[in-house]
PDB file of N, CA and C in Angstrom:
ATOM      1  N   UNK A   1     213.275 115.350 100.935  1.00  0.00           N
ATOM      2  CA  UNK A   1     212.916 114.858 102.251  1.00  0.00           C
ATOM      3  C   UNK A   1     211.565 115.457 102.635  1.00  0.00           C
ATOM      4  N   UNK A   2     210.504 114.805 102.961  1.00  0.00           N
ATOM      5  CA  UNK A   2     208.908 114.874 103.418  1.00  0.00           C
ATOM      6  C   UNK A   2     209.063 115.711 104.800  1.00  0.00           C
ATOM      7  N   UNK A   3     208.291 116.634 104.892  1.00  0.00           N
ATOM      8  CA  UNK A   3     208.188 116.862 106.530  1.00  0.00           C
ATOM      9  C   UNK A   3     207.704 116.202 107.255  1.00  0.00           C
ATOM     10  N   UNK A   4     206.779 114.556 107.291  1.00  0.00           N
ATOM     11  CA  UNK A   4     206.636 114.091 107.238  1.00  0.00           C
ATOM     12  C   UNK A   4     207.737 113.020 108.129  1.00  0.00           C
ATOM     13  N   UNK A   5     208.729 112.726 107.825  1.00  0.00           N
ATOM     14  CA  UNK A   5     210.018 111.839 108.066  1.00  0.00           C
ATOM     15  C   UNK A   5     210.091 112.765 108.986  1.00  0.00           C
ATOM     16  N   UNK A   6     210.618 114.009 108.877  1.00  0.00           N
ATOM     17  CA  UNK A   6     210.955 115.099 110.499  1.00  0.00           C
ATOM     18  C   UNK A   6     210.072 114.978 111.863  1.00  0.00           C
ATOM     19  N   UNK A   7     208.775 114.497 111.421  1.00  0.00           N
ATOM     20  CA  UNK A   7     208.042 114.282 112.436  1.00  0.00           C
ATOM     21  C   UNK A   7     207.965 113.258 113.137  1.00  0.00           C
ATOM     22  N   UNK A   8     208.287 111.596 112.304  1.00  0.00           N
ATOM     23  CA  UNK A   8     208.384 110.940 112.741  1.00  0.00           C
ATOM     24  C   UNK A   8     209.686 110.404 113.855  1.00  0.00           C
ATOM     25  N   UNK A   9     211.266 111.028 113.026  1.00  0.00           N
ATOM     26  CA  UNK A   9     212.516 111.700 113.559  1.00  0.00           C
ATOM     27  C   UNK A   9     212.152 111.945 115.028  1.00  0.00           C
ATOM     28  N   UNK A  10     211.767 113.211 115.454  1.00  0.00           N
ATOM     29  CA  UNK A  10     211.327 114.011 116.621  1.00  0.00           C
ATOM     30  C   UNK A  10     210.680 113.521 117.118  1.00  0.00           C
ATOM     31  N   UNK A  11     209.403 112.513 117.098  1.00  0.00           N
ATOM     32  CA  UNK A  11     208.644 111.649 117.903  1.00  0.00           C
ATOM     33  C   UNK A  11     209.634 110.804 118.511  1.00  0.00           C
ATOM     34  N   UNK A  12     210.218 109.800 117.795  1.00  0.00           N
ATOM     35  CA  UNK A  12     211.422 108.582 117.910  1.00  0.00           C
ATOM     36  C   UNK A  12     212.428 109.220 119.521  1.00  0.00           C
ATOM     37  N   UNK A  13     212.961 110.582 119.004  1.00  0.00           N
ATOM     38  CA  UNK A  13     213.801 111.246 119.477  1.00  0.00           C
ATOM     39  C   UNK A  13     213.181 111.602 120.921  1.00  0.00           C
ATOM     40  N   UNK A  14     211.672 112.072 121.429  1.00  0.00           N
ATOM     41  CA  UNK A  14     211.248 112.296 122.312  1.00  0.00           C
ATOM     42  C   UNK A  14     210.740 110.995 123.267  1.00  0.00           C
ATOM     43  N   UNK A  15     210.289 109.695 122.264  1.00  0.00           N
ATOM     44  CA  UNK A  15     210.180 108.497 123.247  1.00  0.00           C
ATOM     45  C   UNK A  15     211.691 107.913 123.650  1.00  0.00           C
ATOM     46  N   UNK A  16     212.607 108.002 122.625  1.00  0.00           N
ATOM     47  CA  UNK A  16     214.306 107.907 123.413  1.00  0.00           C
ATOM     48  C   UNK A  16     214.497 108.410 124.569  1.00  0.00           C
ATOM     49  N   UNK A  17     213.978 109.795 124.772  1.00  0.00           N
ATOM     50  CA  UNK A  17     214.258 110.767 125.910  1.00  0.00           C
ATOM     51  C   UNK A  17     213.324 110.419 126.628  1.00  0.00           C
ATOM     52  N   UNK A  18     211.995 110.291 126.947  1.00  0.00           N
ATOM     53  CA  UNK A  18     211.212 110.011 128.340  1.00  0.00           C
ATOM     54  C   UNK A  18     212.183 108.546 128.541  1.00  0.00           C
ATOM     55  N   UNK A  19     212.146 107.554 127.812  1.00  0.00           N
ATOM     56  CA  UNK A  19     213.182 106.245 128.388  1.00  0.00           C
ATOM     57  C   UNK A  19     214.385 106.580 129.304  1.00  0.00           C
ATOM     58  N   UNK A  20     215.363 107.250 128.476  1.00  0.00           N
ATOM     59  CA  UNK A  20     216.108 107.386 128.866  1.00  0.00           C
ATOM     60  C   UNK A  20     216.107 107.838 130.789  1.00  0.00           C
ATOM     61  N   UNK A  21     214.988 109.021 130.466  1.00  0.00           N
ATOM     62  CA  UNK A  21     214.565 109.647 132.037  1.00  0.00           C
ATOM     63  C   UNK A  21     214.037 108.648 132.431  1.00  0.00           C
ATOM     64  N   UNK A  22     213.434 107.719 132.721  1.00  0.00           N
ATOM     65  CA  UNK A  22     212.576 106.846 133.316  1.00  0.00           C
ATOM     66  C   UNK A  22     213.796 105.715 133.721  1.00  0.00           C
ATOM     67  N   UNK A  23     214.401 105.577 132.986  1.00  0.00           N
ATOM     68  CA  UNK A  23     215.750 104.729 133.514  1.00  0.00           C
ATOM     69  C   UNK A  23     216.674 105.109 134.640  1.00  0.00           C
ATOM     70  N   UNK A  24     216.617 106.630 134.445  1.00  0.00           N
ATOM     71  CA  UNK A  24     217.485 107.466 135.288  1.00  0.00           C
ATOM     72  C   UNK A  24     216.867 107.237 136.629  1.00  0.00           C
ATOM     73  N   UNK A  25     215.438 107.936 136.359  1.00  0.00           N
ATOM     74  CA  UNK A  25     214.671 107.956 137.991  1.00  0.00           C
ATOM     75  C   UNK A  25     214.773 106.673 138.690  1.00  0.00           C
ATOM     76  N   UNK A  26     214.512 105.732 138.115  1.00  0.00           N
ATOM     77  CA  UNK A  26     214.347 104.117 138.362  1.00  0.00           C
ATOM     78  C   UNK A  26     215.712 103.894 139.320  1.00  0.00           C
ATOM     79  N   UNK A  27     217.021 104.237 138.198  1.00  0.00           N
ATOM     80  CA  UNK A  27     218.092 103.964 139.078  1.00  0.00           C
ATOM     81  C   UNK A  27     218.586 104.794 139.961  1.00  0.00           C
ATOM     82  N   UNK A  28     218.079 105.928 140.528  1.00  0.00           N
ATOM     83  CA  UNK A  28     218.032 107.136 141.442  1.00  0.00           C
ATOM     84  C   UNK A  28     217.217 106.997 141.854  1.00  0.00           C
ATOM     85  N   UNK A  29     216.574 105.918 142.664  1.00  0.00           N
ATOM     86  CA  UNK A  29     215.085 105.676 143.467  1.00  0.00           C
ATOM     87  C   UNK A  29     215.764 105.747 144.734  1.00  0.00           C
ATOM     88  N   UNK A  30     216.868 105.162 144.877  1.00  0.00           N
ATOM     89  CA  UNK A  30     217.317 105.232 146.363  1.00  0.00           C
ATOM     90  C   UNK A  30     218.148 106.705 146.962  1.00  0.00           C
ATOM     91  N   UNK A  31     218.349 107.095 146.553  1.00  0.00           N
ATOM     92  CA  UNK A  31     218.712 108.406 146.481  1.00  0.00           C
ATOM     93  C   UNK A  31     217.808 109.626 146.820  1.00  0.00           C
ATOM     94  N   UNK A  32     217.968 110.687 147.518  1.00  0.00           N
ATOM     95  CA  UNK A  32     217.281 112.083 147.982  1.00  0.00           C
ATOM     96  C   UNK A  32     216.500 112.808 146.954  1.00  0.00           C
ATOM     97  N   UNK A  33     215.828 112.329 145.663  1.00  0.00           N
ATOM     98  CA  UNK A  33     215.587 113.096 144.886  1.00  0.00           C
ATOM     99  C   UNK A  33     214.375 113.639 144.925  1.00  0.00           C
ATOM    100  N   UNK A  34     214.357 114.819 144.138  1.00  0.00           N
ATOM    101  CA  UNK A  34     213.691 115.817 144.631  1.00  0.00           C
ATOM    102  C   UNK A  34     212.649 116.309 143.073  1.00  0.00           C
ATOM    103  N   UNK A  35     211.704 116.584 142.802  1.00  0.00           N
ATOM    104  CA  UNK A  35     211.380 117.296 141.753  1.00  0.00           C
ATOM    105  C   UNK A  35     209.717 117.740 141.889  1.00  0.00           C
ATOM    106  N   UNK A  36     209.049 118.580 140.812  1.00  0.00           N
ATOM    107  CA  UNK A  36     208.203 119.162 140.077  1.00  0.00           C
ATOM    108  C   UNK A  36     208.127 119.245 138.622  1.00  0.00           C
ATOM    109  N   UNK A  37     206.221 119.359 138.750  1.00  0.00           N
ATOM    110  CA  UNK A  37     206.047 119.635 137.127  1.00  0.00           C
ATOM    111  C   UNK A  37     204.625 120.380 137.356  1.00  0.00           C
ATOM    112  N   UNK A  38     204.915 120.667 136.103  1.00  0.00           N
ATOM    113  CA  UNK A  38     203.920 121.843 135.944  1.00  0.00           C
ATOM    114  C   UNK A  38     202.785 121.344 134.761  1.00  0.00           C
ATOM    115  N   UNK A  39     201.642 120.798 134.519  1.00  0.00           N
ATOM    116  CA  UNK A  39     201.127 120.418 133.248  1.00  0.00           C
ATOM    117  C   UNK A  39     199.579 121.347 133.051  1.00  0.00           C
ATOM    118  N   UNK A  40     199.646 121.866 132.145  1.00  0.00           N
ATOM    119  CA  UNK A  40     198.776 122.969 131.690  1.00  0.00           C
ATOM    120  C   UNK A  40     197.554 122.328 130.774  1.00  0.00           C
ATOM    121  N   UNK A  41     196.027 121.810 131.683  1.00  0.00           N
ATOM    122  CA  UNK A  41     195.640 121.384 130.554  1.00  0.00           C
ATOM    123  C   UNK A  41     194.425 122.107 130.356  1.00  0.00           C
ATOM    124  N   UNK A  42     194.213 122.935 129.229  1.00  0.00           N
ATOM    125  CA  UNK A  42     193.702 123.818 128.879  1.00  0.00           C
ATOM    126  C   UNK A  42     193.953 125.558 130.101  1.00  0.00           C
ATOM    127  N   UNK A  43     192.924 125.659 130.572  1.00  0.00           N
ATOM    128  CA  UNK A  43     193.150 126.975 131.001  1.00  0.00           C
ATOM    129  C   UNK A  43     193.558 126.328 132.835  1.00  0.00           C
ATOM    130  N   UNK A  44     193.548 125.088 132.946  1.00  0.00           N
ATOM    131  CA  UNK A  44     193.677 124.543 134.272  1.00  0.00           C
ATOM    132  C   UNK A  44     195.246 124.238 134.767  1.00  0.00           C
ATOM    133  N   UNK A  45     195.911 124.846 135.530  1.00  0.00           N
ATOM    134  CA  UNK A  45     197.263 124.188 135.757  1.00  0.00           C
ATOM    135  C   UNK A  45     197.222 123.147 136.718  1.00  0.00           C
ATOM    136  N   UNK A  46     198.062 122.327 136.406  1.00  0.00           N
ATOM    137  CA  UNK A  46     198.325 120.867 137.464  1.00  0.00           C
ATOM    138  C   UNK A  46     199.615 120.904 137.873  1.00  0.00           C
ATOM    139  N   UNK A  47     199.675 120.837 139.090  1.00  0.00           N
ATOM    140  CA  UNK A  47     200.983 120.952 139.882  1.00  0.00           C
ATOM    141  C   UNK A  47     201.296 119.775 140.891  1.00  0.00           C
ATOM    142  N   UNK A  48     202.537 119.092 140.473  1.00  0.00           N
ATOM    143  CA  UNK A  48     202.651 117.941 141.052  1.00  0.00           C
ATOM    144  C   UNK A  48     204.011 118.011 141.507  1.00  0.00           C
ATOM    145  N   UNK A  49     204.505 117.499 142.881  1.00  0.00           N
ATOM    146  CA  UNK A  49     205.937 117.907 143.335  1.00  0.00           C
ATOM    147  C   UNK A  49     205.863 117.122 144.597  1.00  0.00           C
ATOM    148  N   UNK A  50     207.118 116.719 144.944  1.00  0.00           N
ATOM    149  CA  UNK A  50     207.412 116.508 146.291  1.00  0.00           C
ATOM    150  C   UNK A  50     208.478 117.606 147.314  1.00  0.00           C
ATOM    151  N   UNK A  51     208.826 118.642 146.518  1.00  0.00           N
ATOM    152  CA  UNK A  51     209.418 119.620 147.110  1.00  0.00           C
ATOM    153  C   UNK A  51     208.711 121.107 146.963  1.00  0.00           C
ATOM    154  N   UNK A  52     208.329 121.957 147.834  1.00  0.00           N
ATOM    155  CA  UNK A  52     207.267 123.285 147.950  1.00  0.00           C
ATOM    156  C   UNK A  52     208.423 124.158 147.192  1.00  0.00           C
ATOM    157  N   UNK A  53     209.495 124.384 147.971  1.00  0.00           N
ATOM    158  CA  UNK A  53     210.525 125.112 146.565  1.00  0.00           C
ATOM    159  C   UNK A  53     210.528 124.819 145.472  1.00  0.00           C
ATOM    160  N   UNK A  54     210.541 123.583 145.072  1.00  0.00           N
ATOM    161  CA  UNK A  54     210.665 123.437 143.518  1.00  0.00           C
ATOM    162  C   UNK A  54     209.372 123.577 143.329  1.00  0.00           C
ATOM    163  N   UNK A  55     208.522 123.081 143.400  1.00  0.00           N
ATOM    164  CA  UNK A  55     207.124 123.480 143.387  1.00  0.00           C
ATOM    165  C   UNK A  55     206.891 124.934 142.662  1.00  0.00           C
ATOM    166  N   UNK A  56     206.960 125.561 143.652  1.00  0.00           N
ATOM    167  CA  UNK A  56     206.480 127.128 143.411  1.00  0.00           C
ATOM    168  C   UNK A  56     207.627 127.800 142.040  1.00  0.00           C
ATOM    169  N   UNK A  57     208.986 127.262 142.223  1.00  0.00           N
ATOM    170  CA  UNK A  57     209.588 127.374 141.127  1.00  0.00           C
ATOM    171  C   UNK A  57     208.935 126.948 139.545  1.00  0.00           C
ATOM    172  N   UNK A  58     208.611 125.666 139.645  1.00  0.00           N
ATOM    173  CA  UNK A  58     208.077 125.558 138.528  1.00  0.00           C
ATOM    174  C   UNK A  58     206.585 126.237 137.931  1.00  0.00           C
ATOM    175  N   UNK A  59     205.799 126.722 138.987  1.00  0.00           N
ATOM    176  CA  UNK A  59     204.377 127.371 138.674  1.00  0.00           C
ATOM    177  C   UNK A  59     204.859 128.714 138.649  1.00  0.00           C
ATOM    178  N   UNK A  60     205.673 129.197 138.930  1.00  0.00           N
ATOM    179  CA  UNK A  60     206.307 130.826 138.686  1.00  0.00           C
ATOM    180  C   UNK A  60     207.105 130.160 137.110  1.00  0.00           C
ATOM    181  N   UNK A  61     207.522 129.531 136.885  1.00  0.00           N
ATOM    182  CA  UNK A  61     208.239 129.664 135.343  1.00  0.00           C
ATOM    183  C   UNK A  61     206.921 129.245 134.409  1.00  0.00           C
ATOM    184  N   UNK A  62     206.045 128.338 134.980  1.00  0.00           N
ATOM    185  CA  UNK A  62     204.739 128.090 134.127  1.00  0.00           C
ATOM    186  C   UNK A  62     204.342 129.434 133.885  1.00  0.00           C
ATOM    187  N   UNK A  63     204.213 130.539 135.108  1.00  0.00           N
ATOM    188  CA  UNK A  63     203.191 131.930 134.799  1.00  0.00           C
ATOM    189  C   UNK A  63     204.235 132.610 133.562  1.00  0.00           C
ATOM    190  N   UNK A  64     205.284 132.468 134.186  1.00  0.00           N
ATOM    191  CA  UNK A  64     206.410 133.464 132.896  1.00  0.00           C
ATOM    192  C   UNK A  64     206.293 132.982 131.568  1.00  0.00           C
ATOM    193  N   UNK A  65     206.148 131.657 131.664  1.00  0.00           N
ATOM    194  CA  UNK A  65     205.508 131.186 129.897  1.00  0.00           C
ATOM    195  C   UNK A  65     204.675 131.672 129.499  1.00  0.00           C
ATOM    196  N   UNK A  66     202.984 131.405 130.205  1.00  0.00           N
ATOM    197  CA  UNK A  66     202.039 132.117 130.122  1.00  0.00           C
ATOM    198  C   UNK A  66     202.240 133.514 129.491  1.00  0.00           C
ATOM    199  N   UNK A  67     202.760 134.532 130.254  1.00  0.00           N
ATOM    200  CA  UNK A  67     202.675 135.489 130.072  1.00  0.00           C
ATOM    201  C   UNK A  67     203.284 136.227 129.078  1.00  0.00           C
ATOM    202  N   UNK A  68     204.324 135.672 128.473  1.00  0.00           N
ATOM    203  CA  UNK A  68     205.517 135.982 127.463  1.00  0.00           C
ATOM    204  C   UNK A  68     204.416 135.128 126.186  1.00  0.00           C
ATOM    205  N   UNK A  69     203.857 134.109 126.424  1.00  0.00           N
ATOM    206  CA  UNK A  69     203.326 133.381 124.967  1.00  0.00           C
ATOM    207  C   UNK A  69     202.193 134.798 124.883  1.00  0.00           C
ATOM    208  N   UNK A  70     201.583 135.310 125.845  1.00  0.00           N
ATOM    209  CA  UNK A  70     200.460 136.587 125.912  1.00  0.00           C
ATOM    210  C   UNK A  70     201.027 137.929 125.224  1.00  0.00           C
ATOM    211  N   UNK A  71     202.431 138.019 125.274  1.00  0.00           N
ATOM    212  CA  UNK A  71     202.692 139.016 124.765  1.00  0.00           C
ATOM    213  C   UNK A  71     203.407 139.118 123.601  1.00  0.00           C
ATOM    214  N   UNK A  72     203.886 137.818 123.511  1.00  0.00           N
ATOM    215  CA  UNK A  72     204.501 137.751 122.109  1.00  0.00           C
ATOM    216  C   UNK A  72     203.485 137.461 121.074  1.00  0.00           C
ATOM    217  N   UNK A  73     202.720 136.595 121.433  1.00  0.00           N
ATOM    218  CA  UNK A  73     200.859 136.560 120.458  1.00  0.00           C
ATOM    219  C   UNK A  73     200.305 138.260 119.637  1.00  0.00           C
ATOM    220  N   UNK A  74     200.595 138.910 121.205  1.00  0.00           N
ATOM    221  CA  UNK A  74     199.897 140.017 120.647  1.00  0.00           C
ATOM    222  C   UNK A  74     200.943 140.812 119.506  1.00  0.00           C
ATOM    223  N   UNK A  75     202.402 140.461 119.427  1.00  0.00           N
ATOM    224  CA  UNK A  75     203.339 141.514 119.078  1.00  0.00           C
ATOM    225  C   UNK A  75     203.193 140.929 117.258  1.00  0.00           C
ATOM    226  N   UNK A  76     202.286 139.938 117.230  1.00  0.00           N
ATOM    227  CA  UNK A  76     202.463 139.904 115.535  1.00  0.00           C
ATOM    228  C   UNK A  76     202.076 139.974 114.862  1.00  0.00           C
ATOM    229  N   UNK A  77     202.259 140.613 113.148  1.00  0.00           N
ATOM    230  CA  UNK A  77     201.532 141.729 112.524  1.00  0.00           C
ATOM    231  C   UNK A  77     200.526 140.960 111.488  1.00  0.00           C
TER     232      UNK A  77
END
């Protein structure tokens, strides 16, 4: 088996999953829903939300990524 095929697998598998979510939201349009995201492009963060709690939730778990990818980088030999 090619690594090759695994990649294509996991692509397949990740456009299944945004569908799937995009179906969800679509049919939860009428409904109270609530969310954030966090998108990191290059050294710039983008923060997009309709709720300030979730909001700040997700740019505090963005910094904890940040900072853990900073220290685990440095921890290898």
């Amino acid at each position: 088996m090619s690594p090759g095929y695994l990649v294509e697998v996991g692509v397949l598998l990740m456009l299944i999953g945004f569908a799937l979510m995009a179906i969800g939201a679509l049919r939860a349009a009428g409904d109270k829903s609530r969310g954030a995201v966090v998108v990191v492009v290059g050294p710039i963060p983008i923060a997009i939300g309709n709720d300030r709690k979730l909001l700040a939730l997700a740019m505090a778990l963005a910094l904890a990524a940040l900072l853990a990818f900073i220290v685990l980088e440095g921890v290898r030999p």
